[in-house]
PDB file of N, CA and C in Angstrom:
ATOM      1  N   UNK A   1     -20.628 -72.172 -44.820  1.00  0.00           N
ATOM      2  CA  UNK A   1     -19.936 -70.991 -45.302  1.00  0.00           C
ATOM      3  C   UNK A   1     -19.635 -71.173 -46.785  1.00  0.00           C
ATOM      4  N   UNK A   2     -19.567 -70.197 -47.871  1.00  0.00           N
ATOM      5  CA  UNK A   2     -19.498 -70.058 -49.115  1.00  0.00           C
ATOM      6  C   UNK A   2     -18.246 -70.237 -49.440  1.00  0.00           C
ATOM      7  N   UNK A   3     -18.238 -70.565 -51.039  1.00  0.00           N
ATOM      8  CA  UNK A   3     -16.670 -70.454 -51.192  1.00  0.00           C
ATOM      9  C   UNK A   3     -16.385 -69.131 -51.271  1.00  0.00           C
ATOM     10  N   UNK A   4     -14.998 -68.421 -51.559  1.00  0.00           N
ATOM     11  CA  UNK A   4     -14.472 -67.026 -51.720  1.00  0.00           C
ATOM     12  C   UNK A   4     -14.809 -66.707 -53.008  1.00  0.00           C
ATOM     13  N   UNK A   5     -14.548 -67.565 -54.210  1.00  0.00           N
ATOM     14  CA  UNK A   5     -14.718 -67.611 -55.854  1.00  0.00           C
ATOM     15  C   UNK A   5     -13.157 -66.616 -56.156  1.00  0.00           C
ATOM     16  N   UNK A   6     -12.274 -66.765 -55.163  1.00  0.00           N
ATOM     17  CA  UNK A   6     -11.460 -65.919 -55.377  1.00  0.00           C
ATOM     18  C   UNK A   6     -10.708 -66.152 -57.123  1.00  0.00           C
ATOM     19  N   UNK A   7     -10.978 -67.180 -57.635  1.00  0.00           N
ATOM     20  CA  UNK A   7     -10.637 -67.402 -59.013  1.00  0.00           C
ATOM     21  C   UNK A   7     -11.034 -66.318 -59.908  1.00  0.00           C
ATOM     22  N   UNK A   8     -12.643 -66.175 -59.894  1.00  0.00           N
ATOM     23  CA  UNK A   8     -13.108 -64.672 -60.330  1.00  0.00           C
ATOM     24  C   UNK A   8     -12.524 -63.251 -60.372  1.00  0.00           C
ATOM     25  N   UNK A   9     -11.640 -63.213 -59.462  1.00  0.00           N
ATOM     26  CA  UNK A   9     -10.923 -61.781 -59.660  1.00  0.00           C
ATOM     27  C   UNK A   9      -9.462 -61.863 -59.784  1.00  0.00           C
ATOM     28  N   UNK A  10      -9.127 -60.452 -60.518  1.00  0.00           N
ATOM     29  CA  UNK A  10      -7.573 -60.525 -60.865  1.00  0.00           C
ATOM     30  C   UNK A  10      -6.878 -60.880 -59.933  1.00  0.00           C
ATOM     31  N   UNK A  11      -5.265 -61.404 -60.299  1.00  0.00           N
ATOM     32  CA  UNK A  11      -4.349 -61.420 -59.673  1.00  0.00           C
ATOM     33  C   UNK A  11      -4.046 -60.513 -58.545  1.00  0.00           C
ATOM     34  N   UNK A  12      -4.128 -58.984 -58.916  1.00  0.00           N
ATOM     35  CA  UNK A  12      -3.914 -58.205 -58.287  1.00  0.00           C
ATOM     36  C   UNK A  12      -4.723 -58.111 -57.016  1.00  0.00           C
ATOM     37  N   UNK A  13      -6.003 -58.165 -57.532  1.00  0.00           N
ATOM     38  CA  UNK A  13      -7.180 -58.023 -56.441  1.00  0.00           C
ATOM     39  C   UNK A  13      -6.987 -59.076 -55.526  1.00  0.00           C
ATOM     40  N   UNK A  14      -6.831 -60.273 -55.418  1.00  0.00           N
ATOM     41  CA  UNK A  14      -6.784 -61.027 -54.780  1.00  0.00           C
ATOM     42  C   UNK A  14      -5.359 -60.726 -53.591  1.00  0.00           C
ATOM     43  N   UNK A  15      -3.806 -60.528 -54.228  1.00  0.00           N
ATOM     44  CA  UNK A  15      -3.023 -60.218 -53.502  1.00  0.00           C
ATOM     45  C   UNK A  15      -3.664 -58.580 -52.571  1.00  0.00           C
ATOM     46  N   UNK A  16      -3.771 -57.698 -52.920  1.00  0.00           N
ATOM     47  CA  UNK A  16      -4.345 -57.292 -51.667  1.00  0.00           C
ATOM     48  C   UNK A  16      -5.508 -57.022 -50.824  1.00  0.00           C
ATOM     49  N   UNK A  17      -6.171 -58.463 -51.077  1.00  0.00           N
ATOM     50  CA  UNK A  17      -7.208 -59.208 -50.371  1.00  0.00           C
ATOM     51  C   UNK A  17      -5.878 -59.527 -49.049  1.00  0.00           C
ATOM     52  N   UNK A  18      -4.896 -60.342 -49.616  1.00  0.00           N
ATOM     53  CA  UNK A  18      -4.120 -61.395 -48.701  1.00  0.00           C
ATOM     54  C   UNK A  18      -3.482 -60.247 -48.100  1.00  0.00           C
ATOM     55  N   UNK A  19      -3.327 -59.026 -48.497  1.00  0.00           N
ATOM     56  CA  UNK A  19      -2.457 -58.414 -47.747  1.00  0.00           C
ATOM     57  C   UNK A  19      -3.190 -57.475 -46.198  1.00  0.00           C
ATOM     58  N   UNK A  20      -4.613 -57.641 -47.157  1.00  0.00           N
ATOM     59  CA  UNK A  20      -5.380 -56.477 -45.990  1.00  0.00           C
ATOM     60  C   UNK A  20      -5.443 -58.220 -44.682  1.00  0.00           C
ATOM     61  N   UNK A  21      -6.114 -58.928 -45.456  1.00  0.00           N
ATOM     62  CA  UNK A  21      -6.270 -59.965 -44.371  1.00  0.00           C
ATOM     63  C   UNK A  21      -4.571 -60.206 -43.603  1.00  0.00           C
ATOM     64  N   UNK A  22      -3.593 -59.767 -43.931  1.00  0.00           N
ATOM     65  CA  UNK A  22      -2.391 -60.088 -42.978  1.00  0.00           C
ATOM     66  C   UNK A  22      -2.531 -59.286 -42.073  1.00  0.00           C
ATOM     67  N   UNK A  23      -2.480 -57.761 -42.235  1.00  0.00           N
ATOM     68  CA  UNK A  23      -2.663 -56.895 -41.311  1.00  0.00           C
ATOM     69  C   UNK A  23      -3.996 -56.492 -40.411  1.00  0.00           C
ATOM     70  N   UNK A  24      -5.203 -57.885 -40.951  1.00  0.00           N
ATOM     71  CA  UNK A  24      -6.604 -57.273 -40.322  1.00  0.00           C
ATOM     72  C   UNK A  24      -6.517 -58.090 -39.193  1.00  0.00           C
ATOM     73  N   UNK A  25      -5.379 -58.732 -38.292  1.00  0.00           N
ATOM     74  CA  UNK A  25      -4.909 -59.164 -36.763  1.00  0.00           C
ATOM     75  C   UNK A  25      -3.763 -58.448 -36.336  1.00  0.00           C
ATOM     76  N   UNK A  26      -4.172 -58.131 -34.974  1.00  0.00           N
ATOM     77  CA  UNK A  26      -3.623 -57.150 -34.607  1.00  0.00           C
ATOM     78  C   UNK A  26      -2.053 -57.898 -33.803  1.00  0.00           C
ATOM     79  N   UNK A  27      -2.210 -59.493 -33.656  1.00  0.00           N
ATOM     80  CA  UNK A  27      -1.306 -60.091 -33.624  1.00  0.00           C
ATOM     81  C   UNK A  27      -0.132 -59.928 -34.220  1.00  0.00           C
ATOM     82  N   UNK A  28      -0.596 -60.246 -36.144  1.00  0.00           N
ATOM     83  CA  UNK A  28       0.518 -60.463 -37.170  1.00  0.00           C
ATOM     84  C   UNK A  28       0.916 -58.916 -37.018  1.00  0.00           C
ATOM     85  N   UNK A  29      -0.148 -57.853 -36.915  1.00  0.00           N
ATOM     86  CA  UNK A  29       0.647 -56.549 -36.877  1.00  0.00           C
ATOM     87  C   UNK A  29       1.668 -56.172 -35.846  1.00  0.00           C
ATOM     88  N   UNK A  30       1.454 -56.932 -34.561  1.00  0.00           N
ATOM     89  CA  UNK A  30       2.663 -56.674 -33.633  1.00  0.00           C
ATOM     90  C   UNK A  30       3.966 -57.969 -34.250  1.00  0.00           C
ATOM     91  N   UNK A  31       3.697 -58.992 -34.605  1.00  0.00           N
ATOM     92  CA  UNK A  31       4.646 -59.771 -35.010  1.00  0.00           C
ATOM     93  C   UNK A  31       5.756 -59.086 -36.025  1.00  0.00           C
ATOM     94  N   UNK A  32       5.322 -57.911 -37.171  1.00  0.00           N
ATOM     95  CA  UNK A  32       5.626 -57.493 -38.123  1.00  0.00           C
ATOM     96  C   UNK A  32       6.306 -56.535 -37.279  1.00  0.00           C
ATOM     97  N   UNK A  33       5.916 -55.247 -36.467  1.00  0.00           N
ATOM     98  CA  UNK A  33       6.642 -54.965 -36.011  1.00  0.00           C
ATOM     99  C   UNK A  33       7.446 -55.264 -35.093  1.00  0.00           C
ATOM    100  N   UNK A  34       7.433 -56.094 -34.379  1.00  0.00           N
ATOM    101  CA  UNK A  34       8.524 -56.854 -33.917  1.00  0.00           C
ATOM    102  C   UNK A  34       9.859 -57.044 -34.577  1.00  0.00           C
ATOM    103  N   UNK A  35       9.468 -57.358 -35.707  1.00  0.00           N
ATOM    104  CA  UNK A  35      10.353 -58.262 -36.728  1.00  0.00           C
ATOM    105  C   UNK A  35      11.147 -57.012 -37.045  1.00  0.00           C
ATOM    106  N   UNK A  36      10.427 -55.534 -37.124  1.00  0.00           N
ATOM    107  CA  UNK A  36      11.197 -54.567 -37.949  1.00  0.00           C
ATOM    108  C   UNK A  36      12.012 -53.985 -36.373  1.00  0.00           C
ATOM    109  N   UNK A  37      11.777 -54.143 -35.760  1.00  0.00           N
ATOM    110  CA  UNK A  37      12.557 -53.539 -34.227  1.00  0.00           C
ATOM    111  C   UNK A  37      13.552 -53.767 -34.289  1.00  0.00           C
ATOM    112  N   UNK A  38      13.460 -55.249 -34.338  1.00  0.00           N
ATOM    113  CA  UNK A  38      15.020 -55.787 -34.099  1.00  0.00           C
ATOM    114  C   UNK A  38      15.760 -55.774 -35.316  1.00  0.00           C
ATOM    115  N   UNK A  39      15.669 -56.001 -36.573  1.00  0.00           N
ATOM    116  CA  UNK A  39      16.003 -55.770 -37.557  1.00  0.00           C
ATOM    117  C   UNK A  39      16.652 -57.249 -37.661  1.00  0.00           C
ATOM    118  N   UNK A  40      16.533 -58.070 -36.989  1.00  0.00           N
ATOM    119  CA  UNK A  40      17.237 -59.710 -36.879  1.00  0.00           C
ATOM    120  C   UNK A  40      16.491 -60.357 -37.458  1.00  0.00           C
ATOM    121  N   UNK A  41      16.963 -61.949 -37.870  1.00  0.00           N
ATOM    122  CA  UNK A  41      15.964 -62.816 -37.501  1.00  0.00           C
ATOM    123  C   UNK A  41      15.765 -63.292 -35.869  1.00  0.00           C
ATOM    124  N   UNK A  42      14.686 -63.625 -36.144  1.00  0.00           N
ATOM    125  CA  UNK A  42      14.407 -63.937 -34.397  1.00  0.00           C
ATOM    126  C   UNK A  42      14.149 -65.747 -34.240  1.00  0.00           C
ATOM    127  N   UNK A  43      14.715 -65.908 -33.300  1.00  0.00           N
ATOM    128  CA  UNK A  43      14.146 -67.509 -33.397  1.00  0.00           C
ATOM    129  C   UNK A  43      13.476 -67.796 -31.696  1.00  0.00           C
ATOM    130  N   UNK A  44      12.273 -67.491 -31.512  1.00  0.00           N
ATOM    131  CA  UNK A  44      11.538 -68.180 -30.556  1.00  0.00           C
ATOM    132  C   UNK A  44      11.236 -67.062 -29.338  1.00  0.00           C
ATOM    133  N   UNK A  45      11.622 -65.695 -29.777  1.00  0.00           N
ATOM    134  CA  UNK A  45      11.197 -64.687 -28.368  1.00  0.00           C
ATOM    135  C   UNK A  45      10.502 -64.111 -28.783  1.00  0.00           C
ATOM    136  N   UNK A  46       9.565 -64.374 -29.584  1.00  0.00           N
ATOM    137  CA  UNK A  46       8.012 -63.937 -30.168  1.00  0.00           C
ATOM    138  C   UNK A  46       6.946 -64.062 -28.967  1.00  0.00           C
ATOM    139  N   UNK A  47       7.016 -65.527 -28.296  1.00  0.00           N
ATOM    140  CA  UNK A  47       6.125 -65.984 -27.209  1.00  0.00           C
ATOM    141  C   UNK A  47       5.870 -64.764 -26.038  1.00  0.00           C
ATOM    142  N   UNK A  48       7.398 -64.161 -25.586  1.00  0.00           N
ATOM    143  CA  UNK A  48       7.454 -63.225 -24.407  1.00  0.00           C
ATOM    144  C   UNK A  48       6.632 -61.863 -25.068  1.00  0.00           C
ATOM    145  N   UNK A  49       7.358 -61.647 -26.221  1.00  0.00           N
ATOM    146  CA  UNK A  49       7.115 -60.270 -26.551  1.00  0.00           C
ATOM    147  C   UNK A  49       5.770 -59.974 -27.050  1.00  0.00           C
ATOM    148  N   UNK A  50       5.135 -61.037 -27.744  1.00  0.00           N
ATOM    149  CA  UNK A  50       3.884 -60.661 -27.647  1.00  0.00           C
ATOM    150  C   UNK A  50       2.443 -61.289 -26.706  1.00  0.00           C
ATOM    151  N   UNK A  51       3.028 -62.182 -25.908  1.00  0.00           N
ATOM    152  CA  UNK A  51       2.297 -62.333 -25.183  1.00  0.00           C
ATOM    153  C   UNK A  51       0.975 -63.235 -25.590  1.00  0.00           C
ATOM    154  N   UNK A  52       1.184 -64.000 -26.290  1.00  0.00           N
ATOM    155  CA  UNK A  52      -0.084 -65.343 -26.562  1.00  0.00           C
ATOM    156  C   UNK A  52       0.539 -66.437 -26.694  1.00  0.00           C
ATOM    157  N   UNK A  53      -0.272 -67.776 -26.804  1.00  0.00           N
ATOM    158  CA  UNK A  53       0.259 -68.883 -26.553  1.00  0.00           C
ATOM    159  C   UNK A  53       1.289 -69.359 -27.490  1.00  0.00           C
ATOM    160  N   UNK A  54       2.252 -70.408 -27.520  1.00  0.00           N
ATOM    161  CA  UNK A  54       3.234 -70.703 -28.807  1.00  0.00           C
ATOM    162  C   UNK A  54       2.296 -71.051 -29.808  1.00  0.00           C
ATOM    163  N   UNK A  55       1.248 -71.980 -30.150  1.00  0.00           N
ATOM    164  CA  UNK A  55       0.763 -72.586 -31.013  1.00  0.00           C
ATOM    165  C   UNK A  55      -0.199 -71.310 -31.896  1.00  0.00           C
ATOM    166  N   UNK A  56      -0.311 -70.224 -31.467  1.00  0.00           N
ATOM    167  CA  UNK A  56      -1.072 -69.195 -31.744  1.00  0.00           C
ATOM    168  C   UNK A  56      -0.372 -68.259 -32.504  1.00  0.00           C
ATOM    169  N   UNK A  57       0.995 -67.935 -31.966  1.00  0.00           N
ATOM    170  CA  UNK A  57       2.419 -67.369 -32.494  1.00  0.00           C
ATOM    171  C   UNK A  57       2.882 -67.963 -33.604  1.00  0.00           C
ATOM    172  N   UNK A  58       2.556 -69.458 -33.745  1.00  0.00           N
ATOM    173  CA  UNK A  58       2.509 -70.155 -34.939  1.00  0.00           C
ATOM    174  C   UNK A  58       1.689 -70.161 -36.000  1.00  0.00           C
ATOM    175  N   UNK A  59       0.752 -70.135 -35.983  1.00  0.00           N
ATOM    176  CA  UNK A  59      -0.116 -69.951 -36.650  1.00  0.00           C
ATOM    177  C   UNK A  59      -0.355 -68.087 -37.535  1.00  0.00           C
ATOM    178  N   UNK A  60      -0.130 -67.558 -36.835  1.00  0.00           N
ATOM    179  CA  UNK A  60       0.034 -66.234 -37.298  1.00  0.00           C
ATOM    180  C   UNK A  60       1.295 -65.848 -38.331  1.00  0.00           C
ATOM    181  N   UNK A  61       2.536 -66.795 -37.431  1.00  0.00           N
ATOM    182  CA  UNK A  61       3.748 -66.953 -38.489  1.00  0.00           C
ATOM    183  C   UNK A  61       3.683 -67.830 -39.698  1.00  0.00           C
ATOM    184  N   UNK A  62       2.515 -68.294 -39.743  1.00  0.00           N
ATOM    185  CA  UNK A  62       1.901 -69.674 -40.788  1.00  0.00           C
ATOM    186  C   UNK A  62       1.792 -68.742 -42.188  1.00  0.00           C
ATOM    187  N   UNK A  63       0.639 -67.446 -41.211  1.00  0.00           N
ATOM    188  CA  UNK A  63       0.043 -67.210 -42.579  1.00  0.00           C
ATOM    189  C   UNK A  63       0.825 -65.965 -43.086  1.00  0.00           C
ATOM    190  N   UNK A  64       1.778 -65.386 -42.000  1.00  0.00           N
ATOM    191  CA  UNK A  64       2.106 -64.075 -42.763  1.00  0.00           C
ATOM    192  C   UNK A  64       3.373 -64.529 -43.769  1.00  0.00           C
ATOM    193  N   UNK A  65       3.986 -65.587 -43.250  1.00  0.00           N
ATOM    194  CA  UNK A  65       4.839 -67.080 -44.401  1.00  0.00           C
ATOM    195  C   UNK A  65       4.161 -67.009 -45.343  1.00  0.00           C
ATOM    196  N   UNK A  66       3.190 -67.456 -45.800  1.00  0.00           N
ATOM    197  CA  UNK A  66       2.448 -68.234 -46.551  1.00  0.00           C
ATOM    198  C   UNK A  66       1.940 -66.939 -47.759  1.00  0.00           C
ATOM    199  N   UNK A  67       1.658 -65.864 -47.502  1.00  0.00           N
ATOM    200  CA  UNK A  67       1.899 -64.545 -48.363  1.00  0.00           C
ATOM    201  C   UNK A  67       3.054 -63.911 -48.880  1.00  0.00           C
ATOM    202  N   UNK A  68       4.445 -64.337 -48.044  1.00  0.00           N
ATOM    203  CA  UNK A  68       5.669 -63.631 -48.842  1.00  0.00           C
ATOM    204  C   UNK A  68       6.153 -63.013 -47.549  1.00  0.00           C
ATOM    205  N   UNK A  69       5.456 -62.488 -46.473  1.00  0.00           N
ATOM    206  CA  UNK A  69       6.201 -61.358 -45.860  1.00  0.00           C
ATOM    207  C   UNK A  69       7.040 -61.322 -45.040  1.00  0.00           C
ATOM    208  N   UNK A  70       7.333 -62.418 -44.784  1.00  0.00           N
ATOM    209  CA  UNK A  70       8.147 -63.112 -43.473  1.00  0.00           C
ATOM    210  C   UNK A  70       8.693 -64.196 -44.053  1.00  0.00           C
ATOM    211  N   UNK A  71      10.001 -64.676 -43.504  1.00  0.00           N
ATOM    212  CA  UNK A  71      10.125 -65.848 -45.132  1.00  0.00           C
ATOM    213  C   UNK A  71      11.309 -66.485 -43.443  1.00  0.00           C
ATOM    214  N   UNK A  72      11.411 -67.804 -43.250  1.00  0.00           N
ATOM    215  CA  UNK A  72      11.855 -68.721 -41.895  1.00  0.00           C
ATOM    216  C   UNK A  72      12.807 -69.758 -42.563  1.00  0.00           C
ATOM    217  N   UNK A  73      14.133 -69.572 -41.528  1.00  0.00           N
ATOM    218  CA  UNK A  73      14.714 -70.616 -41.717  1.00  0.00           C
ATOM    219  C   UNK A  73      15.313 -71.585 -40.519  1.00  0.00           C
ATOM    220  N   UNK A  74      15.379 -72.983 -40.780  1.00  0.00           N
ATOM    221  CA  UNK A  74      15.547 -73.802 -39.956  1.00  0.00           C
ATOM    222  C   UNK A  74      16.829 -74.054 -39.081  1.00  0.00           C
ATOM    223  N   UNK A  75      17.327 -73.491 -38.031  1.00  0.00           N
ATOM    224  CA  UNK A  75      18.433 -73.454 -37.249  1.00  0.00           C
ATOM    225  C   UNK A  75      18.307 -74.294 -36.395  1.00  0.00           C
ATOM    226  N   UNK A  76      19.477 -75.808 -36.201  1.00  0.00           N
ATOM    227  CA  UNK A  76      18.663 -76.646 -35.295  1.00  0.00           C
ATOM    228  C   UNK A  76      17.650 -76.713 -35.109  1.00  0.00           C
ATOM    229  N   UNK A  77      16.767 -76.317 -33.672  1.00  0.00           N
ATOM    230  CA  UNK A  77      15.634 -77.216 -33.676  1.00  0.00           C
ATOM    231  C   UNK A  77      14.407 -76.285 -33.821  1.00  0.00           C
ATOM    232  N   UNK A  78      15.048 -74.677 -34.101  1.00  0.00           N
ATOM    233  CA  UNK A  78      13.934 -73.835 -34.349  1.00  0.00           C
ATOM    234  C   UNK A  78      13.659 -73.251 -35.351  1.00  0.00           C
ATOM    235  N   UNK A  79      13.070 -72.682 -35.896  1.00  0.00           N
ATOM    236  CA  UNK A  79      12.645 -71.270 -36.840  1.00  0.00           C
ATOM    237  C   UNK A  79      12.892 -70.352 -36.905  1.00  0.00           C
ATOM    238  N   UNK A  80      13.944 -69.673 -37.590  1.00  0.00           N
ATOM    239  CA  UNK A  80      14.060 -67.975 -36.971  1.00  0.00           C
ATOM    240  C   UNK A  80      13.507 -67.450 -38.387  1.00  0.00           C
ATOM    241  N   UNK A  81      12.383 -65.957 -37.704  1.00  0.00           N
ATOM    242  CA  UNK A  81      12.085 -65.499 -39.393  1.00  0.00           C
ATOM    243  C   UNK A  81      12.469 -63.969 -39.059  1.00  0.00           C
ATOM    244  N   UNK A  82      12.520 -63.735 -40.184  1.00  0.00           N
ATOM    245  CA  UNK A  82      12.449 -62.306 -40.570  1.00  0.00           C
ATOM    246  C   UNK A  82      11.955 -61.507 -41.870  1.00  0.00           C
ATOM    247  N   UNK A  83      11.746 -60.382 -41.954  1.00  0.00           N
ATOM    248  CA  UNK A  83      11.220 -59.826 -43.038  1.00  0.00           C
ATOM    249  C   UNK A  83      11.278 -59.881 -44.377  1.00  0.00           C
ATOM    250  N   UNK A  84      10.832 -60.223 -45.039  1.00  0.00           N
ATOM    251  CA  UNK A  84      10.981 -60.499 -46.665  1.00  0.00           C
ATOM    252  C   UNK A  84      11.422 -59.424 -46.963  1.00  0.00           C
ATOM    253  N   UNK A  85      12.381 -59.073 -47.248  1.00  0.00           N
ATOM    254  CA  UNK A  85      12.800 -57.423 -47.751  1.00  0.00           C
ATOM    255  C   UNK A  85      12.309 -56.966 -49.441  1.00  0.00           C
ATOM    256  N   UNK A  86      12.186 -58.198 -50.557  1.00  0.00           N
ATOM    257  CA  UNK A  86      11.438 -58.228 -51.541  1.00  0.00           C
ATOM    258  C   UNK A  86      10.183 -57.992 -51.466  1.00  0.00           C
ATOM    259  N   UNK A  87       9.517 -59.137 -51.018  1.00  0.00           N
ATOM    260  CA  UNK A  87       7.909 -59.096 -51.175  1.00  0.00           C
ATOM    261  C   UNK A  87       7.645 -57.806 -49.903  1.00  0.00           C
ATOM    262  N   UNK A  88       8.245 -57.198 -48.998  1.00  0.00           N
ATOM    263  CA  UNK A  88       7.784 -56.213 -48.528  1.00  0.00           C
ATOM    264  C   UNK A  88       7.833 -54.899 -49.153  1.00  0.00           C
ATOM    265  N   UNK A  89       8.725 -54.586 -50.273  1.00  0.00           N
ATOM    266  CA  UNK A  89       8.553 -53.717 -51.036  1.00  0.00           C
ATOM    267  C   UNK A  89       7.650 -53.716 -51.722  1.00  0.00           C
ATOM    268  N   UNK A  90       7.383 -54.799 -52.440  1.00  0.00           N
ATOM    269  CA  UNK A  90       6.120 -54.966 -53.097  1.00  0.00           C
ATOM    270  C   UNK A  90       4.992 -55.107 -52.957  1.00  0.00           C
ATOM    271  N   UNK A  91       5.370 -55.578 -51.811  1.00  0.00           N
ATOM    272  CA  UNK A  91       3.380 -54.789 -50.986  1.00  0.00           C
ATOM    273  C   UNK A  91       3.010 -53.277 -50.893  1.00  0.00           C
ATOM    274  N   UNK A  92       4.375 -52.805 -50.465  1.00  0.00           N
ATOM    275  CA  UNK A  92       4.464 -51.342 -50.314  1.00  0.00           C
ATOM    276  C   UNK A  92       3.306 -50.735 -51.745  1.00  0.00           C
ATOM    277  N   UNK A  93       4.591 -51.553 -52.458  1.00  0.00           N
ATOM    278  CA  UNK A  93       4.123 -50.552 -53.723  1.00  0.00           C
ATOM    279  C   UNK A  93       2.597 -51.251 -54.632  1.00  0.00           C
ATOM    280  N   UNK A  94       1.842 -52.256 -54.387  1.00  0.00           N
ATOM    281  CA  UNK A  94       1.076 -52.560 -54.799  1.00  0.00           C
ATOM    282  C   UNK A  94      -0.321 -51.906 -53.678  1.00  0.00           C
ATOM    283  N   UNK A  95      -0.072 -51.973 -52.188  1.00  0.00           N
ATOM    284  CA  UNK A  95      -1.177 -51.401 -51.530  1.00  0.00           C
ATOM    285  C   UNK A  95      -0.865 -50.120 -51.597  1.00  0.00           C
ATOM    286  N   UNK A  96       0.356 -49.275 -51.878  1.00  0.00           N
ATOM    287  CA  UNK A  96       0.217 -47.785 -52.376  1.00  0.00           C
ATOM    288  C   UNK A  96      -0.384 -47.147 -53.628  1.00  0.00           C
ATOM    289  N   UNK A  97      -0.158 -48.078 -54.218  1.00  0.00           N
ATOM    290  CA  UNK A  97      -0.786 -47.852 -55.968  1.00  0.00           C
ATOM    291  C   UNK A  97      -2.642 -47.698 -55.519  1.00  0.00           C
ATOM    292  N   UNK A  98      -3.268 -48.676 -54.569  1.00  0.00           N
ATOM    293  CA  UNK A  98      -4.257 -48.942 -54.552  1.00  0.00           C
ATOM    294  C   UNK A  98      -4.754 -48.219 -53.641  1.00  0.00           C
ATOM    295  N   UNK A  99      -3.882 -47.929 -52.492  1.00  0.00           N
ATOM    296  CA  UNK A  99      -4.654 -46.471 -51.388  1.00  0.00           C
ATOM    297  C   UNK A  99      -4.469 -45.232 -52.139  1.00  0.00           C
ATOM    298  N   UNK A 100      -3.498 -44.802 -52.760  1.00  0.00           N
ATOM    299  CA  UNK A 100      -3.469 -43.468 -53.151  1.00  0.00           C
ATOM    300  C   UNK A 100      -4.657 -43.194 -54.427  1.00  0.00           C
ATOM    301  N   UNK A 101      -5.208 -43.934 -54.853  1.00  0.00           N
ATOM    302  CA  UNK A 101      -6.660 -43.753 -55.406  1.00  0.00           C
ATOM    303  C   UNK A 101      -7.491 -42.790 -55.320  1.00  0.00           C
ATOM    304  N   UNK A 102      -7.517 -41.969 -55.559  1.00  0.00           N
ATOM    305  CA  UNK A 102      -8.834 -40.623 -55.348  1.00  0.00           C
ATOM    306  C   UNK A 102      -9.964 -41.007 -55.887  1.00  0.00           C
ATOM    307  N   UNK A 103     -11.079 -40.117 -56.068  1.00  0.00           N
ATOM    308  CA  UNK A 103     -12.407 -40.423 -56.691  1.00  0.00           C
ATOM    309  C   UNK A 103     -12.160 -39.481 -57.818  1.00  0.00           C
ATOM    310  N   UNK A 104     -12.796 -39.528 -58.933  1.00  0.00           N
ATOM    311  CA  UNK A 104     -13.107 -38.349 -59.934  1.00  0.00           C
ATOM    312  C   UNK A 104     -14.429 -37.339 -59.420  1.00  0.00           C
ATOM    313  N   UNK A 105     -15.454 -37.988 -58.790  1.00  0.00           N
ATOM    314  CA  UNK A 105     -16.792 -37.390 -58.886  1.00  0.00           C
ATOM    315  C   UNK A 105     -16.904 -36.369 -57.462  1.00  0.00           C
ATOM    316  N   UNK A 106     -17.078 -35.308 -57.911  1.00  0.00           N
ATOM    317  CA  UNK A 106     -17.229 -34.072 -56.964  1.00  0.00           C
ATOM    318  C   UNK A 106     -18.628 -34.325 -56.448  1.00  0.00           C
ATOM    319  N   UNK A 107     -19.312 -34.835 -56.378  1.00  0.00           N
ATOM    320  CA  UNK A 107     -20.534 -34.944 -56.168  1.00  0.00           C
ATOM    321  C   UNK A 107     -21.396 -36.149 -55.982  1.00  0.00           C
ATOM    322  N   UNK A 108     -21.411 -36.766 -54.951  1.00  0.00           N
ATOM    323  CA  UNK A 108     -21.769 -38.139 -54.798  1.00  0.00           C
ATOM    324  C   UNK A 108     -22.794 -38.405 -53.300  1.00  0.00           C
ATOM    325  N   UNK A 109     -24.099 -38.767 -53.491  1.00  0.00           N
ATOM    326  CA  UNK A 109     -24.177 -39.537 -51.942  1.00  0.00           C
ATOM    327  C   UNK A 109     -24.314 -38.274 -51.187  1.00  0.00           C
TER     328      UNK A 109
END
């Protein structure tokens, strides 16, 4: 498999690379809403509610961590996360800037 060359493209481009890839599992998308249901942090009833294994639930909480959008803290012996209320605005407004995009050309194809 190739590298990405993700160095080659802007800053920008790259963050919503990471953002489409958060939401392109349909996992992290129930995890996310999860997270906004309860409006808590949650520490460990991810397993019931969505229904896949713990180490899998982990891993999904790895990477949507690892972008900003979910941000975990250590309570005794678990993890409770919840929503980045920063970097979720700013996704807002960086994948809105970039969907609301029109074309100029009346005539294409």
């Amino acid at each position: 498999m190739g590298l990405a060359k993700t160095e080659i493209f802007a800053e920008k481009e790259n963050r919503i690379a990471q953002y489409a890839k958060a939401f392109g599992h349909p996992a992290r998308v129930a995890i996310l809403q999860y997270l906004f249901k309860l409006n808590t942090c949650v520490c460990g009833d991810l397993v019931d509610e969505i229904g896949l294994a713990q180490p899998t639930i982990s891993q999904h909480l790895k990477e949507l961590k690892k972008i900003g959008l979910i941000k975990g803290n250590v309570e005794g012996t678990s993890v409770c996360y919840c929503i980045d209320e920063d970097e979720w605005k700013q996704m807002k407004s960086v994948m809105s800037d970039f969907l609301n995009q029109d074309t100029k050309t009346k005539e294409c194809c």
